[in-house]
N, C-alpha and C. Protein backbone atom coordinates (compact mmCIF):
# COMPACT_ATOMS: atom_id res chain seq x y z
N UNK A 1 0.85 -1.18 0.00
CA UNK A 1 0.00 0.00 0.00
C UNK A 1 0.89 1.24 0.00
N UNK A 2 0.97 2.22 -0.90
CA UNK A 2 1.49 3.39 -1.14
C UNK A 2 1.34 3.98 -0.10
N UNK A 3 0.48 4.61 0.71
CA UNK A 3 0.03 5.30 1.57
C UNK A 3 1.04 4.82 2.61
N UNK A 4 1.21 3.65 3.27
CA UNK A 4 2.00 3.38 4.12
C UNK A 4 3.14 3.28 3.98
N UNK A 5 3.84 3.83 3.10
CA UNK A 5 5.08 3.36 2.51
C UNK A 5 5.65 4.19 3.04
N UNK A 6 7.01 4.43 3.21
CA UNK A 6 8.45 5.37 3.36
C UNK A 6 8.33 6.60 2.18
N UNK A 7 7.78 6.28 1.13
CA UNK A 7 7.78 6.62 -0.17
C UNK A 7 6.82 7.83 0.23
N UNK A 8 5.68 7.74 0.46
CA UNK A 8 4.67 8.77 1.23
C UNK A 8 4.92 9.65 1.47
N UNK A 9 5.74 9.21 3.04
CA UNK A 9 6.30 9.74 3.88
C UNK A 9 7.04 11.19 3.26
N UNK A 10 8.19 10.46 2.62
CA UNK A 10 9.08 11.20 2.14
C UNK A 10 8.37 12.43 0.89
N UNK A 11 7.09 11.99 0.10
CA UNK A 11 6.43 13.08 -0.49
C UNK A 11 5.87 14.29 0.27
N UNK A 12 5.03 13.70 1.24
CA UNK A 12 4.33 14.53 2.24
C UNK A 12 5.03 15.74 3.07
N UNK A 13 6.58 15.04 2.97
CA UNK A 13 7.50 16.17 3.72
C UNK A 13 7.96 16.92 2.77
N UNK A 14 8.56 16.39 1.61
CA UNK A 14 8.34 17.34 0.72
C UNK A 14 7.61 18.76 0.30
N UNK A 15 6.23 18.07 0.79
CA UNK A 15 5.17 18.89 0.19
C UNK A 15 5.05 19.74 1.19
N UNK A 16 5.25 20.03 2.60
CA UNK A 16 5.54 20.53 3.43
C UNK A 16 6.77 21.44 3.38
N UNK A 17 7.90 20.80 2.84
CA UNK A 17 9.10 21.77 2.84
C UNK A 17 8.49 22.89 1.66
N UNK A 18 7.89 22.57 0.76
CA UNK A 18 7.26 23.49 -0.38
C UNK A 18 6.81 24.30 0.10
N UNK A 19 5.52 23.93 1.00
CA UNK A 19 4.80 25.23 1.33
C UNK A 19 5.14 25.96 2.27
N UNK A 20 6.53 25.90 3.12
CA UNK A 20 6.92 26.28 3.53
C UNK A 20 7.77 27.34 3.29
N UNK A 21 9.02 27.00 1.97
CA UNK A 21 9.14 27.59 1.39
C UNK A 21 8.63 28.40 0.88
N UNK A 22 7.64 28.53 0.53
CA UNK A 22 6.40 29.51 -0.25
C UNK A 22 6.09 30.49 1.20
N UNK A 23 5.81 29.84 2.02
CA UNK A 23 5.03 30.98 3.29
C UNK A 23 6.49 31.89 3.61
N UNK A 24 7.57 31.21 3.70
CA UNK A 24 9.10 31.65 4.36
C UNK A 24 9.18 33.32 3.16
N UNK A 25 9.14 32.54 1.95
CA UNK A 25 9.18 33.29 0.62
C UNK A 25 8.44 35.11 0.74
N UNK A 26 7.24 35.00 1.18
CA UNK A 26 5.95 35.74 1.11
C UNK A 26 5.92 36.46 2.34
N UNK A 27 6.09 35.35 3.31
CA UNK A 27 5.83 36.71 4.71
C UNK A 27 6.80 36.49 5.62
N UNK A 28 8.00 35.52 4.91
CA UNK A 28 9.29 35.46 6.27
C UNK A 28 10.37 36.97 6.12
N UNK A 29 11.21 36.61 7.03
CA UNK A 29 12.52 37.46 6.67
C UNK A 29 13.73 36.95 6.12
N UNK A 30 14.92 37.21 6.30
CA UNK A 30 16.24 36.76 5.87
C UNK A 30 16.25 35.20 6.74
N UNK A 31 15.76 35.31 8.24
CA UNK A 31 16.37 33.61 8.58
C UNK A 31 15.08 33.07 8.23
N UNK A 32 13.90 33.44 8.41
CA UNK A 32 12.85 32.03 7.96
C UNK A 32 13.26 31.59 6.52
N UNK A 33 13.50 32.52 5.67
CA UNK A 33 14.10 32.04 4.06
C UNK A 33 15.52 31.25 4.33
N UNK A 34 16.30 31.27 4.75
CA UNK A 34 17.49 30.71 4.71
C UNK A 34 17.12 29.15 5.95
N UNK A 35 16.37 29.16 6.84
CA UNK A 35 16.01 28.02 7.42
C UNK A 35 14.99 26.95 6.54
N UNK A 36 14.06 27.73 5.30
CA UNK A 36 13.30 26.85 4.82
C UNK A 36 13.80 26.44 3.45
N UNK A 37 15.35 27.11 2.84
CA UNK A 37 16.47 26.20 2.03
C UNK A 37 16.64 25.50 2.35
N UNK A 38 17.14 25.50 4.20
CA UNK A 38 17.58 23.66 4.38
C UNK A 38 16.87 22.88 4.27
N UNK A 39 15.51 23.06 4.79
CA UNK A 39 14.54 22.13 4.67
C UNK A 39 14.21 21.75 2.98
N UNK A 40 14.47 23.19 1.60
CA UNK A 40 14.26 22.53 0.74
C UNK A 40 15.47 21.28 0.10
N UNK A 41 16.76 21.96 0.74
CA UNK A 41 18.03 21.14 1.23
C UNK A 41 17.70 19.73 0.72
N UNK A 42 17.05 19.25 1.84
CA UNK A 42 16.94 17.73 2.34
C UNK A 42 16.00 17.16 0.71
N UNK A 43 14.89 17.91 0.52
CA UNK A 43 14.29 17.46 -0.30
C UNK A 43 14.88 17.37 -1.80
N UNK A 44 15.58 18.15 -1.98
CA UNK A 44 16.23 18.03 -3.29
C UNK A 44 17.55 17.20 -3.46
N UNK A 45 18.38 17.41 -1.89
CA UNK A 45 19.71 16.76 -2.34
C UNK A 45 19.58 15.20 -2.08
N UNK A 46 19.01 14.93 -1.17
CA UNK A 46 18.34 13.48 -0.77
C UNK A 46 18.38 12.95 -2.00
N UNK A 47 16.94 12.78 -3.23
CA UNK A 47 17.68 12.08 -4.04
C UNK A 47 18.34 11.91 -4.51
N UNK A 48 19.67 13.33 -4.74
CA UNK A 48 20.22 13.00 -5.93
C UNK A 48 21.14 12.23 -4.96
N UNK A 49 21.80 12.92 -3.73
CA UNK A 49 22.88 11.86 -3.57
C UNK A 49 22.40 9.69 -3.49
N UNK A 50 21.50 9.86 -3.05
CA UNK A 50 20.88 8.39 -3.33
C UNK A 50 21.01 7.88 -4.75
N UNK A 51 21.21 8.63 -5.76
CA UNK A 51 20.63 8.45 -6.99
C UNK A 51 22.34 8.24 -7.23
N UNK A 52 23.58 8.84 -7.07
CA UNK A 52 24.42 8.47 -7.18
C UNK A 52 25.19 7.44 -6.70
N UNK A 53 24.36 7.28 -5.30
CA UNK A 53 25.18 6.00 -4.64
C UNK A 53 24.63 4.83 -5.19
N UNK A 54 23.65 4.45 -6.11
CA UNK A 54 22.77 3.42 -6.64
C UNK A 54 21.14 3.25 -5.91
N UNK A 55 21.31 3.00 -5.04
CA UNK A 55 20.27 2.98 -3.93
C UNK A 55 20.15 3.25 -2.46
N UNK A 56 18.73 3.14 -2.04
CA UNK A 56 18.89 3.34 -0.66
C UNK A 56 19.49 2.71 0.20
N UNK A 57 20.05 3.39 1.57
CA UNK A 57 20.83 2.23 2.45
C UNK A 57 19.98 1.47 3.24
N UNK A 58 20.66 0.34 3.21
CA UNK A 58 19.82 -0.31 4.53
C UNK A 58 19.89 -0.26 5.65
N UNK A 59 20.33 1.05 6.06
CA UNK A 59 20.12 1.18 7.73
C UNK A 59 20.86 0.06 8.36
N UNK A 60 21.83 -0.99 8.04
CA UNK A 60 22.51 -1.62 9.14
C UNK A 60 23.73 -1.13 9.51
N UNK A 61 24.07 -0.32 8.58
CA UNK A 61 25.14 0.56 8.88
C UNK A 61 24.94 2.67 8.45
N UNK A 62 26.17 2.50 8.87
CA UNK A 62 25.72 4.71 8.34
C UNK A 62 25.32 4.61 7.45
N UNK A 63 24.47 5.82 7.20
CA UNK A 63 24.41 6.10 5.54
C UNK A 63 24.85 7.73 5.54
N UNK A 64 25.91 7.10 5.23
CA UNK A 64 26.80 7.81 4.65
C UNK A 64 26.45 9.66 3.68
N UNK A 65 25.57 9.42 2.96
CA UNK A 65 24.63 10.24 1.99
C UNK A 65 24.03 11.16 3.39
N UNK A 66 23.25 10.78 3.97
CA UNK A 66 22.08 11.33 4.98
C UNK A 66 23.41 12.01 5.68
N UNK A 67 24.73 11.77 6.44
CA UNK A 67 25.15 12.07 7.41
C UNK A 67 25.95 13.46 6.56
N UNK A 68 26.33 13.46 5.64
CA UNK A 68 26.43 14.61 4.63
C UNK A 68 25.83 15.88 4.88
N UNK A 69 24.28 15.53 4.26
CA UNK A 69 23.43 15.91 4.36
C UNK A 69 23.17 17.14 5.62
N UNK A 70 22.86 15.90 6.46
CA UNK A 70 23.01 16.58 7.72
C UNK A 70 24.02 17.37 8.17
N UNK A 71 24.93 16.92 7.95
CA UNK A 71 26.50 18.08 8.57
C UNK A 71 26.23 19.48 7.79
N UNK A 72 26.11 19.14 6.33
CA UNK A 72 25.83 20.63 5.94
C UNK A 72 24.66 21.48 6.55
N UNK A 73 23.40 21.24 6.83
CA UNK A 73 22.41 21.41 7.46
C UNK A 73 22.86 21.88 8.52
N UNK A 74 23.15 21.01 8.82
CA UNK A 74 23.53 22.13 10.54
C UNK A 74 24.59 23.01 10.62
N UNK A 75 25.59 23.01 9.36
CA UNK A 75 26.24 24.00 9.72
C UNK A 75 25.39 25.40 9.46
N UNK A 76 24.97 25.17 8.62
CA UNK A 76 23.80 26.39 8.24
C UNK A 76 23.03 27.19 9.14
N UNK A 77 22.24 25.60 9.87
CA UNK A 77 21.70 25.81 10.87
C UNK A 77 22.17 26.93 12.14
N UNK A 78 23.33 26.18 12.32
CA UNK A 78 23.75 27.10 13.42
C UNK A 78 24.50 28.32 13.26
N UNK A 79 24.61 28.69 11.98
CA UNK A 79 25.13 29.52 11.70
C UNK A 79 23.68 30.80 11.54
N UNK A 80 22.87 30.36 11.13
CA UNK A 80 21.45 31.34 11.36
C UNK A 80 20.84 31.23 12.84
N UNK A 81 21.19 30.75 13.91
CA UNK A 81 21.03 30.34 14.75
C UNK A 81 21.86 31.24 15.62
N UNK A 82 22.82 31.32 15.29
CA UNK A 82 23.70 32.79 16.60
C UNK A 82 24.16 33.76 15.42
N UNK A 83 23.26 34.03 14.83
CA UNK A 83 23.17 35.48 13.72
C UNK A 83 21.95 36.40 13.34
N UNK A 84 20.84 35.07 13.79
CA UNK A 84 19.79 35.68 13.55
C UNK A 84 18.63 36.54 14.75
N UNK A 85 18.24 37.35 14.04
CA UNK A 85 17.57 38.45 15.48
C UNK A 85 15.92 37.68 15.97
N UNK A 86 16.36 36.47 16.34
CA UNK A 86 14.96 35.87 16.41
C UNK A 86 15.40 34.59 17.32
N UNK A 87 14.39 34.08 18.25
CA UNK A 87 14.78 33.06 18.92
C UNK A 87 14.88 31.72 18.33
N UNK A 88 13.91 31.30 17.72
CA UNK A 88 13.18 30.03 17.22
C UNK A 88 14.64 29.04 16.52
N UNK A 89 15.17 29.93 15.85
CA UNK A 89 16.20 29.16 14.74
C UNK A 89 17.79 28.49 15.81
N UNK A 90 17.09 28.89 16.99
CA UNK A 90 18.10 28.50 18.33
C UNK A 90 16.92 26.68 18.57
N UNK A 91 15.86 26.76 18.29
CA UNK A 91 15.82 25.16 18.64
C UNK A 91 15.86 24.71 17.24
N UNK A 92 15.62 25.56 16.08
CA UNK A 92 15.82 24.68 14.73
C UNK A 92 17.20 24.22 14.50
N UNK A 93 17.67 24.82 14.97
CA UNK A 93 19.78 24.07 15.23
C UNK A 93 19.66 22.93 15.90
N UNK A 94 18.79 23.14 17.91
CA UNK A 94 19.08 21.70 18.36
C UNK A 94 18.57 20.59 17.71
N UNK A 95 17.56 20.75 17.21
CA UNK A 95 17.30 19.41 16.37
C UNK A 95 18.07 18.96 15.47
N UNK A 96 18.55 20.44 14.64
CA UNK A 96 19.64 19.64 13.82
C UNK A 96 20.82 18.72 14.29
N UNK A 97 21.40 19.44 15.40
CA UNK A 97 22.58 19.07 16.02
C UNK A 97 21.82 17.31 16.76
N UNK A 98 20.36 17.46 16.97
CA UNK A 98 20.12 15.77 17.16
C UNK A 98 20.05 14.91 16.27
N UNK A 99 19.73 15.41 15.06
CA UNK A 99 19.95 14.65 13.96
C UNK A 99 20.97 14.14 13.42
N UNK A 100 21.87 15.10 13.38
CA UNK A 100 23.45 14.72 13.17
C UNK A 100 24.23 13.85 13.85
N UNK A 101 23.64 13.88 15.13
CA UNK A 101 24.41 13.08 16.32
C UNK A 101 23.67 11.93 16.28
N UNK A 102 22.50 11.65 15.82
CA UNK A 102 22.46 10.37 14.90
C UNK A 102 23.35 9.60 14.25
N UNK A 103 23.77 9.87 13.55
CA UNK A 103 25.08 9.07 12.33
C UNK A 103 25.89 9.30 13.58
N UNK A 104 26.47 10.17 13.80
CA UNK A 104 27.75 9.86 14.91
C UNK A 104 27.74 8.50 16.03
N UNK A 105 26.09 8.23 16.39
CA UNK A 105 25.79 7.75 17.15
C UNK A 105 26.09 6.06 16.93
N UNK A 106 25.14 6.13 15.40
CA UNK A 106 25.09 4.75 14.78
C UNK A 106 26.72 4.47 14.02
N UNK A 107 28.20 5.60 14.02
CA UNK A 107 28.80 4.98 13.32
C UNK A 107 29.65 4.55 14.72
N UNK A 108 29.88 5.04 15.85
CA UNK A 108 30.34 4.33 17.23
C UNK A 108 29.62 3.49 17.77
N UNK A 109 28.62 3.35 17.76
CA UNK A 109 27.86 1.69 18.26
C UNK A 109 27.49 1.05 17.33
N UNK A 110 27.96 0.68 16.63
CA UNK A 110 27.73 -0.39 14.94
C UNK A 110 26.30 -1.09 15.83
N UNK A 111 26.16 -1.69 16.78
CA UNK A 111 24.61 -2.45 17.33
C UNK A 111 23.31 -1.82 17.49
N UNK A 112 23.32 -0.52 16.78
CA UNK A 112 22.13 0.27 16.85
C UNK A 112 21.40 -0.33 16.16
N UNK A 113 20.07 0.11 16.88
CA UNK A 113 18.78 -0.94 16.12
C UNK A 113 18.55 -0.41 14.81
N UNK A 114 18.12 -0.25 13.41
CA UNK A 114 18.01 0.20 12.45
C UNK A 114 16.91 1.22 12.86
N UNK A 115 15.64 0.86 13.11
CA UNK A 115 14.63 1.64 13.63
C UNK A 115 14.90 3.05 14.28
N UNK A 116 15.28 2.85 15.05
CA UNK A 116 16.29 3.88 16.30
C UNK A 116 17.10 4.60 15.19
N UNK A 117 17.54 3.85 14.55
CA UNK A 117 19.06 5.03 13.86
C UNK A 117 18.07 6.20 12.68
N UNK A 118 16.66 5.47 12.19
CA UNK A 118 15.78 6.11 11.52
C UNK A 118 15.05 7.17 12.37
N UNK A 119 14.45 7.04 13.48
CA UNK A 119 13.79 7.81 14.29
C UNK A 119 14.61 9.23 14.53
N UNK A 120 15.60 8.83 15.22
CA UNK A 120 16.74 10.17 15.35
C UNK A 120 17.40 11.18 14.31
N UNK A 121 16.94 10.19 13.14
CA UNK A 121 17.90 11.47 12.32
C UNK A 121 16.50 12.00 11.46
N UNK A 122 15.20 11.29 11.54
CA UNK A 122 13.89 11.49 10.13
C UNK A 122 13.27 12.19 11.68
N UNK A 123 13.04 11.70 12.87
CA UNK A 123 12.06 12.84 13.48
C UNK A 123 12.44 14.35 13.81
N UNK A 124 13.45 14.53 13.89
CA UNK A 124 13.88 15.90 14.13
C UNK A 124 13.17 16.65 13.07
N UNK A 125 13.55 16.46 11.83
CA UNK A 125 12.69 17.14 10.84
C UNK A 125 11.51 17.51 10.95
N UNK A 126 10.55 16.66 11.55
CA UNK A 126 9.25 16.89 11.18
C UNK A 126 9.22 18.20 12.72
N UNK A 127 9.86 18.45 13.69
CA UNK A 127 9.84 19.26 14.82
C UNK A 127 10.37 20.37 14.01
N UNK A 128 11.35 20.28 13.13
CA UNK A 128 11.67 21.82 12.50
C UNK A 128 10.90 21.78 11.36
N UNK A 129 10.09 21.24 10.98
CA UNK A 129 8.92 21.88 9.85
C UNK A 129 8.21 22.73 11.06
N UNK A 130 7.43 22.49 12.00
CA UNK A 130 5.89 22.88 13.24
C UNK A 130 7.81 24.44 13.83
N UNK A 131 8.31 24.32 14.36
CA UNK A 131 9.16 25.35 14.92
C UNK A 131 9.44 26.33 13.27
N UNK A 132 9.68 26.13 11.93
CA UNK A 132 9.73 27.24 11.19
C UNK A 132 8.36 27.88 10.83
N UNK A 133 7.30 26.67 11.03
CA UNK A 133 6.18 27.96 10.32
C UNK A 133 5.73 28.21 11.77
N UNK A 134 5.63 28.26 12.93
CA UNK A 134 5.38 29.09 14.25
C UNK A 134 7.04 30.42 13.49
N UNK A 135 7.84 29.81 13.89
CA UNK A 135 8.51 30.73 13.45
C UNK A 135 8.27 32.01 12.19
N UNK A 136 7.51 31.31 11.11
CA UNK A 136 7.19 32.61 10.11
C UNK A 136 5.68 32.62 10.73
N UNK A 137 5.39 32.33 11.15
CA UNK A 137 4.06 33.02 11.79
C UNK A 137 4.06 33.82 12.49
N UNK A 138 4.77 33.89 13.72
CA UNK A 138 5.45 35.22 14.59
C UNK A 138 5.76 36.35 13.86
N UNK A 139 6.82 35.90 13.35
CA UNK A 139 7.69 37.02 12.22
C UNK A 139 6.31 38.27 11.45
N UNK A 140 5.16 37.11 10.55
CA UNK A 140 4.82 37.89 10.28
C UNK A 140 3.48 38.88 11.30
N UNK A 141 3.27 38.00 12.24
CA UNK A 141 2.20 38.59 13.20
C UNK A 141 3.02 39.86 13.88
N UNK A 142 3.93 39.75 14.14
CA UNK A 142 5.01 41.15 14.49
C UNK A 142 5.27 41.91 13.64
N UNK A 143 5.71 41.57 12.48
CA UNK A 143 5.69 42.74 11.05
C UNK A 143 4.24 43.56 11.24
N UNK A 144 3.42 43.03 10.76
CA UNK A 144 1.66 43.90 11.28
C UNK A 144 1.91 44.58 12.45
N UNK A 145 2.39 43.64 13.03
CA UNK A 145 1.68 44.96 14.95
C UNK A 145 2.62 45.83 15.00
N UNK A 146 4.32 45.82 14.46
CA UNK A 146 4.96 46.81 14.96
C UNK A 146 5.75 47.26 13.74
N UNK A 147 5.47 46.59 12.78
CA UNK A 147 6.52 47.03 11.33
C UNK A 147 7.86 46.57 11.49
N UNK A 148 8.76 46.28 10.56
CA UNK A 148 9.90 45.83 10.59
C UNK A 148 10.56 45.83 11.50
N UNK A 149 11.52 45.06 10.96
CA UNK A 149 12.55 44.76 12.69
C UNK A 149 13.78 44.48 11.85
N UNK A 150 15.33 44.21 12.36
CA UNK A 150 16.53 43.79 12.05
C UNK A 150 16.00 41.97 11.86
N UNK A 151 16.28 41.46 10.63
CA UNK A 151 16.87 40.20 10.52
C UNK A 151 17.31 39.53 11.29
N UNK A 152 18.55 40.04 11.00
CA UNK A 152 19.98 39.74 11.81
C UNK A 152 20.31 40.89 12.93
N UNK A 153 21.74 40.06 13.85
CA UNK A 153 21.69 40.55 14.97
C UNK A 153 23.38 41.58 14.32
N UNK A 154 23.74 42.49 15.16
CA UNK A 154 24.78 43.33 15.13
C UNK A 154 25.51 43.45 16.00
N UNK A 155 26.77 42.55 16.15
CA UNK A 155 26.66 42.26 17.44
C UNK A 155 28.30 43.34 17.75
N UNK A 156 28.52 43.85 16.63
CA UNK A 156 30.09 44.73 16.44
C UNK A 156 29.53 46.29 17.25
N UNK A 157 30.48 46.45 17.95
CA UNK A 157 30.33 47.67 18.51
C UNK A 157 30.40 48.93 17.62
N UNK A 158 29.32 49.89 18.52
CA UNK A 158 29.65 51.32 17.44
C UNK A 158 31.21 51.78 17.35
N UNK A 159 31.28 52.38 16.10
CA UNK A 159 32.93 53.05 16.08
C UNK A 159 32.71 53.76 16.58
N UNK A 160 33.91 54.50 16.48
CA UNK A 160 34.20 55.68 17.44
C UNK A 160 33.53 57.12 16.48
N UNK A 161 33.76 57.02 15.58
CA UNK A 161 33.50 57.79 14.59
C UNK A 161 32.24 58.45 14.50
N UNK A 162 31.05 57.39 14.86
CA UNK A 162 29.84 57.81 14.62
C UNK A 162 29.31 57.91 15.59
N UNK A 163 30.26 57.72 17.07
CA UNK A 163 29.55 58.20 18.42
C UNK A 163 29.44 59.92 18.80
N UNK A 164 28.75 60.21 19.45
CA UNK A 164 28.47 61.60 19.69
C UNK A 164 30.18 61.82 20.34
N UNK A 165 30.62 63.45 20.29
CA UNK A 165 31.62 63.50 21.34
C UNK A 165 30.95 64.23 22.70
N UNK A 166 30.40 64.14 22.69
CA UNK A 166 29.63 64.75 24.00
C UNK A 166 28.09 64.71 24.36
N UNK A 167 27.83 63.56 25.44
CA UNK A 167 26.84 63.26 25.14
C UNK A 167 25.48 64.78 25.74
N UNK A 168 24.80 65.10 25.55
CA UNK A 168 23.62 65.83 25.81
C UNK A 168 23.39 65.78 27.78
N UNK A 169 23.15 67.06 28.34
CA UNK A 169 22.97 66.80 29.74
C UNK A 169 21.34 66.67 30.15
N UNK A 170 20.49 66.74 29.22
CA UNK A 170 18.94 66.86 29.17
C UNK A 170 18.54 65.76 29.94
């Protein structure tokens, strides 16, 4: 049965990273757009690297492809994650960083159950699909109530240059 398949699965999230993309697109800012690449990330590079290795793995060992995957992802991740002027993309990292530590997990205990090594690195995802669109949902419910805001954070001190030399005694 199609419906129950892995195959599904993997459309349905798809179709999710899409419209996500699309909402990120329309009413996000700089990090909901750059958090809902990774997510289109997964959906696009997934097959191809599968498509080069011949087929899917069988989960009794790493897969190799996915742990890729993931490393790039999270570097991303966390890189919009202590840059960006918004909280949310601080738990869309920890998941990443649980996902990743998946493969790390399954390539030091070779006796991981296959199941288990699937759960840890495929459920995180579906927690950062529900955390980016709360995330562009905020974003844009705050754009309305107060009008724009910084993206990103600034975290370099003023120069000297453009500080007052004397501040006002008022």
């Amino acid at each position: 049965m199609w419906f129950a398949s892995g195959e599904f699965r993997y459309w349905f999230q798809c179709g999710l990273f899409a419209m996500l993309a699309i909402a990120a697109w329309r009413y996000g800012g700089g990090p909901e757009r750059v958090l809902a690449g990774v997510l289109l990330w997964f959906a696009i590079a997934f097959p191809i690297a599968n498509w080069f290795l011949g087929q899917w793995s069988d989960l009794s060992q790493l897969d190799t492809a996915n742990a890729i995957l993931d490393g790039v992802a999270l570097i991303v991740s966390v890189a919009v994650a202590l840059t960006a002027n918004r909280v949310y993309p601080l738990w869309f990292a920890a998941f990443q960083v649980l996902a990743a530590t998946a493969h790390l997990a399954k390539d030091l205990a070779q006796g991981t159950a296959a199941l288990a090594y699937v759960v840890l690195y495929v459920g995180p995802s579906y927690c950062q699909i529900v955390i980016l669109a709360l995330g562009i949902w905020n974003h844009h419910r705050r754009v309305r109530k107060y009008g724009t805001y910084r993206a990103w954070r600034n975290s370099s001190n003023r120069s000297r240059a453009t500080m007052p030399s004397s501040w006002p005694n008022g």
